[in-house]
PDB file of N, CA and C in Angstrom:
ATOM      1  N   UNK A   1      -4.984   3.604 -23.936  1.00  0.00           N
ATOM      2  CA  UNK A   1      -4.662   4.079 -22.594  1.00  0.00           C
ATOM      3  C   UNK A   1      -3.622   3.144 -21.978  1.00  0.00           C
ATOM      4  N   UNK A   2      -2.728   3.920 -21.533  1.00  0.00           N
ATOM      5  CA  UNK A   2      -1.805   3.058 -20.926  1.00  0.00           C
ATOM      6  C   UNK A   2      -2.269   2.240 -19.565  1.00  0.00           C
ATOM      7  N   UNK A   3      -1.535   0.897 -18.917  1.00  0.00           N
ATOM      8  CA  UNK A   3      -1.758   0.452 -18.225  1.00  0.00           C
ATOM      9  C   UNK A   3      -1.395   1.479 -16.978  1.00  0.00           C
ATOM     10  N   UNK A   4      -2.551   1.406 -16.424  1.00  0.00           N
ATOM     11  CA  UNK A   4      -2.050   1.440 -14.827  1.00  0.00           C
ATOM     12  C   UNK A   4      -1.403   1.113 -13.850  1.00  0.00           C
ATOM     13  N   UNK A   5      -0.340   2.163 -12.974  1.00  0.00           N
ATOM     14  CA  UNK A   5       0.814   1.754 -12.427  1.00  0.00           C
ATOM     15  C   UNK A   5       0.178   2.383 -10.972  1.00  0.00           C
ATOM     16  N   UNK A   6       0.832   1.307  -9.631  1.00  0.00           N
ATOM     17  CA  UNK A   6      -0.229   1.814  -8.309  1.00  0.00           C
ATOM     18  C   UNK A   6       0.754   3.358  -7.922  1.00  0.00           C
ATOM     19  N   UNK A   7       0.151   3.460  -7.604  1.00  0.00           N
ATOM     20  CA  UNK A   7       0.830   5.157  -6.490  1.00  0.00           C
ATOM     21  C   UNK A   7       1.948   4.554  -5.715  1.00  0.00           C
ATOM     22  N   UNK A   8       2.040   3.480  -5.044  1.00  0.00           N
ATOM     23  CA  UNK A   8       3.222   3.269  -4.342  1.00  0.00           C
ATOM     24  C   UNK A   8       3.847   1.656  -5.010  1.00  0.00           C
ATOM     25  N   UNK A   9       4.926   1.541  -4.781  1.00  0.00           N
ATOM     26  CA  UNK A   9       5.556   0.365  -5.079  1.00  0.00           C
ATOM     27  C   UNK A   9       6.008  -0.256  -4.174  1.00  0.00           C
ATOM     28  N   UNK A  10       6.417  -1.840  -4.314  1.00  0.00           N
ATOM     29  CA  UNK A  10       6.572  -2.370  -3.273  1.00  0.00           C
ATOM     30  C   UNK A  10       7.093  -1.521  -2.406  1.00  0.00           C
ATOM     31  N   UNK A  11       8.992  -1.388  -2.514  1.00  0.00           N
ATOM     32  CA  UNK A  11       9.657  -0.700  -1.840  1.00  0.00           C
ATOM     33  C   UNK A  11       9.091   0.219  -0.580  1.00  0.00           C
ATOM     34  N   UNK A  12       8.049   1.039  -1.875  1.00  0.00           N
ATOM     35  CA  UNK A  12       7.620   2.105  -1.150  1.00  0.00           C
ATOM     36  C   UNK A  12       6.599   1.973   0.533  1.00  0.00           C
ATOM     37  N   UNK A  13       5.731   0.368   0.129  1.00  0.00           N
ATOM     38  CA  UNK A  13       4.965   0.228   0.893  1.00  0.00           C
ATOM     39  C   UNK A  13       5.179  -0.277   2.256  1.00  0.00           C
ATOM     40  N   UNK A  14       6.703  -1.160   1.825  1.00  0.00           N
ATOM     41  CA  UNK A  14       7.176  -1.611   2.829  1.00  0.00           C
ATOM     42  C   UNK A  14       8.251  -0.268   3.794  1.00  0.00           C
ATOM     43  N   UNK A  15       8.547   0.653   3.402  1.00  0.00           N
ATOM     44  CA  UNK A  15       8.913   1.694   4.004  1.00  0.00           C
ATOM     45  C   UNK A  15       7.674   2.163   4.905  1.00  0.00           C
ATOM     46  N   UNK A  16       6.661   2.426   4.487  1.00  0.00           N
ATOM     47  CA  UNK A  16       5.426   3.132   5.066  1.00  0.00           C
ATOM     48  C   UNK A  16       5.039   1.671   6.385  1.00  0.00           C
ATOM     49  N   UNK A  17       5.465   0.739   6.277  1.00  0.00           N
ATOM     50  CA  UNK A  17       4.812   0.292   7.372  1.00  0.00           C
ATOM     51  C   UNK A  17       6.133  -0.546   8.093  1.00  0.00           C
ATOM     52  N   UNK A  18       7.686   0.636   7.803  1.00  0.00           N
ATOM     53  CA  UNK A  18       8.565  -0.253   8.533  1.00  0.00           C
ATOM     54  C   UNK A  18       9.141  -1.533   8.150  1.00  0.00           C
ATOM     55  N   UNK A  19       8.849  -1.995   7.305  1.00  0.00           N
ATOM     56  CA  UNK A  19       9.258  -3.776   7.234  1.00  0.00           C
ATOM     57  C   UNK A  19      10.533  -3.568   6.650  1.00  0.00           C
ATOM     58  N   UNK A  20      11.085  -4.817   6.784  1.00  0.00           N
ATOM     59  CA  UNK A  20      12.599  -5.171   6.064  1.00  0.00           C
ATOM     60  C   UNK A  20      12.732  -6.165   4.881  1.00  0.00           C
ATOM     61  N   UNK A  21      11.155  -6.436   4.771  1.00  0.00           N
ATOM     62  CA  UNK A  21      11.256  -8.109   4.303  1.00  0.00           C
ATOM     63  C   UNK A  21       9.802  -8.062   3.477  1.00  0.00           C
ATOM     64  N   UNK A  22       9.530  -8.656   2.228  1.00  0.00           N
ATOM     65  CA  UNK A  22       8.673  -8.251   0.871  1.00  0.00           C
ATOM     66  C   UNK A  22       7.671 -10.167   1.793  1.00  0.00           C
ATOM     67  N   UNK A  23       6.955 -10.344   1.142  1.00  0.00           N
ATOM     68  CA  UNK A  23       5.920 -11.603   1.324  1.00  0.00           C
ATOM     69  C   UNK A  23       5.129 -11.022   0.801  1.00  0.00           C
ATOM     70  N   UNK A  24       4.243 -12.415   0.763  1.00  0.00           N
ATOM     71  CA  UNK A  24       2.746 -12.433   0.341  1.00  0.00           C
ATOM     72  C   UNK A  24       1.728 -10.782   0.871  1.00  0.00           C
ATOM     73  N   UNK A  25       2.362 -10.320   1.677  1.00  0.00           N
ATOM     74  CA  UNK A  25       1.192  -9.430   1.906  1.00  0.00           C
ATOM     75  C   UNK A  25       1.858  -8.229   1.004  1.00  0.00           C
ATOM     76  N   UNK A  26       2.873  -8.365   0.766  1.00  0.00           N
ATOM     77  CA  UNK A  26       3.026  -6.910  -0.225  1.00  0.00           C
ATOM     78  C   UNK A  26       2.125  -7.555  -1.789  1.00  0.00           C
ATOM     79  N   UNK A  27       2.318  -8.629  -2.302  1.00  0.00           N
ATOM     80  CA  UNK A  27       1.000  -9.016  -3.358  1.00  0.00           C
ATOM     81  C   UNK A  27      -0.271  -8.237  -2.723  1.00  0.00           C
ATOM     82  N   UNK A  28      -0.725  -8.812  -1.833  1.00  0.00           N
ATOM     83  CA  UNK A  28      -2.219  -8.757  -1.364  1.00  0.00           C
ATOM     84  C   UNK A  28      -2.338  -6.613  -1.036  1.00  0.00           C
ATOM     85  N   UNK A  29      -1.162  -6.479  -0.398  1.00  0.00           N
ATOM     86  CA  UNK A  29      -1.088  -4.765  -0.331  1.00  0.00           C
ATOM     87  C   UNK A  29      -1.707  -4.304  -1.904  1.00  0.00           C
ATOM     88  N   UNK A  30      -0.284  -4.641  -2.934  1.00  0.00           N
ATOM     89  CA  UNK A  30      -0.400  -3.615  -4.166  1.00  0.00           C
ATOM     90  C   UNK A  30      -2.038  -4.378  -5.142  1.00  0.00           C
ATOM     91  N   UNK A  31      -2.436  -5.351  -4.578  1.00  0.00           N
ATOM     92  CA  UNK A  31      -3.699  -5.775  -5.423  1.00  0.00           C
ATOM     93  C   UNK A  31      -4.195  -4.891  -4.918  1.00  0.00           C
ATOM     94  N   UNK A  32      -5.035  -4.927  -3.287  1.00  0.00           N
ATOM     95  CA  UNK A  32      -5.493  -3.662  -2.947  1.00  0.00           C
ATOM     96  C   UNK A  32      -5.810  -2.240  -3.240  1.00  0.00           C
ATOM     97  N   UNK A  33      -4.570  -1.990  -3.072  1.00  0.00           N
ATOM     98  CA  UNK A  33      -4.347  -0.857  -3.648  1.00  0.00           C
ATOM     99  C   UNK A  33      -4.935  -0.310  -5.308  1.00  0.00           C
ATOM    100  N   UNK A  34      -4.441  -1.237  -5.873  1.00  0.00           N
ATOM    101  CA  UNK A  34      -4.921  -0.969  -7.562  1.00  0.00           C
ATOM    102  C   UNK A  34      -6.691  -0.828  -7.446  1.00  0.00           C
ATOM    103  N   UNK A  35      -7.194  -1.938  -6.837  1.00  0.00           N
ATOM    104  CA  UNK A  35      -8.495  -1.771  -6.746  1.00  0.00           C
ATOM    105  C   UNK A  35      -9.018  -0.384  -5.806  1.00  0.00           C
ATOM    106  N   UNK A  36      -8.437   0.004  -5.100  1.00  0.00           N
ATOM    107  CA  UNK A  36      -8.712   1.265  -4.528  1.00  0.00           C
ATOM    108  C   UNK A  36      -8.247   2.256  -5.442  1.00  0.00           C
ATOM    109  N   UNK A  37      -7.452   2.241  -6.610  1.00  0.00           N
ATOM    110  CA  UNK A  37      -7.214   3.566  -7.304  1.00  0.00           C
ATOM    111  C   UNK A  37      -8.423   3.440  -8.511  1.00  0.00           C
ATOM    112  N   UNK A  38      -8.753   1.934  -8.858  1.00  0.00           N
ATOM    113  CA  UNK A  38      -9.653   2.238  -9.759  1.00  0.00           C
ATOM    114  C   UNK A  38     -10.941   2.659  -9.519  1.00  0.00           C
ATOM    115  N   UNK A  39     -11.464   2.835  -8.122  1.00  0.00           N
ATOM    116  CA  UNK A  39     -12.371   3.400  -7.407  1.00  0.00           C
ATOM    117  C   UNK A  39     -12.416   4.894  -6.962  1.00  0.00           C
ATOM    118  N   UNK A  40     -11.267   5.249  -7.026  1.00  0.00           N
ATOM    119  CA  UNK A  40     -10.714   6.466  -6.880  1.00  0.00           C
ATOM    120  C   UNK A  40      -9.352   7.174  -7.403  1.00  0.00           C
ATOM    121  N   UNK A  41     -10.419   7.367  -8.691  1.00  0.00           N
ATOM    122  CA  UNK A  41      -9.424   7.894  -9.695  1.00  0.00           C
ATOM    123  C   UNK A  41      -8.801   9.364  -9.995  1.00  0.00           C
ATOM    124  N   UNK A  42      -8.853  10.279  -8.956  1.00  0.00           N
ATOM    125  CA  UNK A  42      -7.969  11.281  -8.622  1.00  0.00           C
ATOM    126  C   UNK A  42      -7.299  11.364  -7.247  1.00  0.00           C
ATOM    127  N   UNK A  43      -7.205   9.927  -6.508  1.00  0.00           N
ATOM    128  CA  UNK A  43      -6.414  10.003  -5.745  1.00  0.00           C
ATOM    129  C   UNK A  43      -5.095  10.276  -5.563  1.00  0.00           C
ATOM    130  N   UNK A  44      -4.772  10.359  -4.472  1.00  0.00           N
ATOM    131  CA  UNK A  44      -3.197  10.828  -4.265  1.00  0.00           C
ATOM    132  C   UNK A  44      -2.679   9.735  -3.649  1.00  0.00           C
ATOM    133  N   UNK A  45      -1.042  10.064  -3.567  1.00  0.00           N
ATOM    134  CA  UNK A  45       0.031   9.028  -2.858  1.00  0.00           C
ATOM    135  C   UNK A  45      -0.226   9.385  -1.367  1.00  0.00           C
ATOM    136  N   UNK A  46      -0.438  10.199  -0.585  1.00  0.00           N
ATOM    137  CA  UNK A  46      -1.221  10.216   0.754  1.00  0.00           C
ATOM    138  C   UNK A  46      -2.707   9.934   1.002  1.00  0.00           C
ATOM    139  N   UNK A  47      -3.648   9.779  -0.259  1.00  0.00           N
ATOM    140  CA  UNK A  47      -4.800   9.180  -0.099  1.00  0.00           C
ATOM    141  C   UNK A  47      -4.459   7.708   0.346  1.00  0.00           C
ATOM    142  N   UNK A  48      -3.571   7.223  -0.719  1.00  0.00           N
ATOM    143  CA  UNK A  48      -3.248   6.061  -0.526  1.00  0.00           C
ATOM    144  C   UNK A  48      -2.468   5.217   0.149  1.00  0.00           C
ATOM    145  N   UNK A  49      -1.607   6.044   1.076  1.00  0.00           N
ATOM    146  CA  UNK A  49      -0.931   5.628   1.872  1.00  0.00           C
ATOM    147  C   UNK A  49      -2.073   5.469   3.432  1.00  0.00           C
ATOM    148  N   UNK A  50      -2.556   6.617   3.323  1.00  0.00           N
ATOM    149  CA  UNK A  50      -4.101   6.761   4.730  1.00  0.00           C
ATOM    150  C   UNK A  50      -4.814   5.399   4.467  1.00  0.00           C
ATOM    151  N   UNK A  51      -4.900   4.928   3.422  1.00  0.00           N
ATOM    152  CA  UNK A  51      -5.848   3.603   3.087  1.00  0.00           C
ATOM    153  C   UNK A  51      -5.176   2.332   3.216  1.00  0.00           C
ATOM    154  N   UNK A  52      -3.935   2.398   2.670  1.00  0.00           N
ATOM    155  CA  UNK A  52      -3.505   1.042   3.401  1.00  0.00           C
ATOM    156  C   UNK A  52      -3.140   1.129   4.899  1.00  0.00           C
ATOM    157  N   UNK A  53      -2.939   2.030   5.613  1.00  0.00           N
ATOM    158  CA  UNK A  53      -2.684   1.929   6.752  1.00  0.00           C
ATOM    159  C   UNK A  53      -3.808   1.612   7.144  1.00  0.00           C
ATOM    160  N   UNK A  54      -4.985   1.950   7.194  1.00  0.00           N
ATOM    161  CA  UNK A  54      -6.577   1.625   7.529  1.00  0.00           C
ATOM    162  C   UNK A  54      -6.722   0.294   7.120  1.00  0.00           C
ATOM    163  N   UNK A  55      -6.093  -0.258   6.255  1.00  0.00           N
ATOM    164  CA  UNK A  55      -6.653  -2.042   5.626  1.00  0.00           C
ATOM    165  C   UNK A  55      -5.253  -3.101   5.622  1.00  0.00           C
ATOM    166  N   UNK A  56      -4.522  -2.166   6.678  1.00  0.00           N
ATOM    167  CA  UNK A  56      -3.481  -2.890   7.321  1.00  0.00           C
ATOM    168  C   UNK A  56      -3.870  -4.336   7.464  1.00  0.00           C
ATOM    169  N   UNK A  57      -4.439  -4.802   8.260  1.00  0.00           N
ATOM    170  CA  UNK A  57      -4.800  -5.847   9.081  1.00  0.00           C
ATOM    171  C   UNK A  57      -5.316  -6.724   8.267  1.00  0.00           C
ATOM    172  N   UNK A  58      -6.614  -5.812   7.186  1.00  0.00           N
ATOM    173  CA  UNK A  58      -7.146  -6.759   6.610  1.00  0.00           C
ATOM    174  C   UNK A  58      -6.141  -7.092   5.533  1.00  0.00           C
ATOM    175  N   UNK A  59      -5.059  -6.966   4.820  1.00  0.00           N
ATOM    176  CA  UNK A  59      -4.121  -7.461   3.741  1.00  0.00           C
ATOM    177  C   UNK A  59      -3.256  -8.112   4.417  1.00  0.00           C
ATOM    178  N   UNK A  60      -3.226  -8.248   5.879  1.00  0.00           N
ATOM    179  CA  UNK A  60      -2.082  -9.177   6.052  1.00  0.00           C
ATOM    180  C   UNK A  60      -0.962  -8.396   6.197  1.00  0.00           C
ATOM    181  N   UNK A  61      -0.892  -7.518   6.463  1.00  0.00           N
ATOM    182  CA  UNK A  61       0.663  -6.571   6.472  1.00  0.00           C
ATOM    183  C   UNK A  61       0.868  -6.410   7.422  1.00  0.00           C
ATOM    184  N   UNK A  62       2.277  -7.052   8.177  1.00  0.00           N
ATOM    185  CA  UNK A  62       2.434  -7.473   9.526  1.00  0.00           C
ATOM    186  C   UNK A  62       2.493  -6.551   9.945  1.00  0.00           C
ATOM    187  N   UNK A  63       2.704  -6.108  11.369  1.00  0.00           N
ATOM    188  CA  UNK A  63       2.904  -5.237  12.778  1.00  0.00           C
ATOM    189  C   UNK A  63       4.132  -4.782  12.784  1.00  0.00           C
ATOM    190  N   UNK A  64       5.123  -3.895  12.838  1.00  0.00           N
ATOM    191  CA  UNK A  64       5.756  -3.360  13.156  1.00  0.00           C
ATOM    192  C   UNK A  64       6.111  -2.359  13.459  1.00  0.00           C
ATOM    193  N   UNK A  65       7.335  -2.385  14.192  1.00  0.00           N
ATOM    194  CA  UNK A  65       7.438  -0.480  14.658  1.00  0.00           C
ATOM    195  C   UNK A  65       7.619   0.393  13.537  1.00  0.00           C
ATOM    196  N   UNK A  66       6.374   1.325  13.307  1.00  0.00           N
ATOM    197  CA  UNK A  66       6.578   2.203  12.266  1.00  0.00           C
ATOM    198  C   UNK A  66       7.314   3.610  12.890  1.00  0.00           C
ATOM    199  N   UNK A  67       8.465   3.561  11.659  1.00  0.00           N
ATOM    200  CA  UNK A  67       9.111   5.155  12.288  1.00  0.00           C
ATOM    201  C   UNK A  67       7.626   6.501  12.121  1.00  0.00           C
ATOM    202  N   UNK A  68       8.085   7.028  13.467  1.00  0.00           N
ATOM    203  CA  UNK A  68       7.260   8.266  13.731  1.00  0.00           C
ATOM    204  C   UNK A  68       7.526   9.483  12.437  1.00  0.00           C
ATOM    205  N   UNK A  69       6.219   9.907  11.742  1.00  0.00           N
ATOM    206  CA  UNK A  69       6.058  10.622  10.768  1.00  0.00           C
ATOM    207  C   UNK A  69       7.074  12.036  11.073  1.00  0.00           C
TER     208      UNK A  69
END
């Protein structure tokens, strides 16, 4: 079985919450994340986008103005 790749990538994550700039919390984001797909293994890229926005705070993923959906 091939290794597992997360639903979003850095790039991607830092788009979803606005940022300009990669750090330690995009590590602590995509660890997250992996452990939430191996818990939920027919999730989607909007499951998973709803979940890091919810565990925002707790990964450390700073505050910023997110563009309106």
């Amino acid at each position: 079985m091939p290794p597992q790749r997360p639903l979003l990538n850095g790039n991607e994550i830092q788009k979803l919450f606005g940022l300009q700039k990669g750090g330690k919390y995009l590590k602590n984001a995509l660890n997250g994340l992996m452990a939430w797909q191996f818990e939920h293994i027919n999730g989607q890229v909007e499951d998973a986008k709803a979940w890091l926005i919810g565990q925002q705070e707790r990964l450390g993923i700073p505050f910023e103005r997110r563009e309106p959906n």
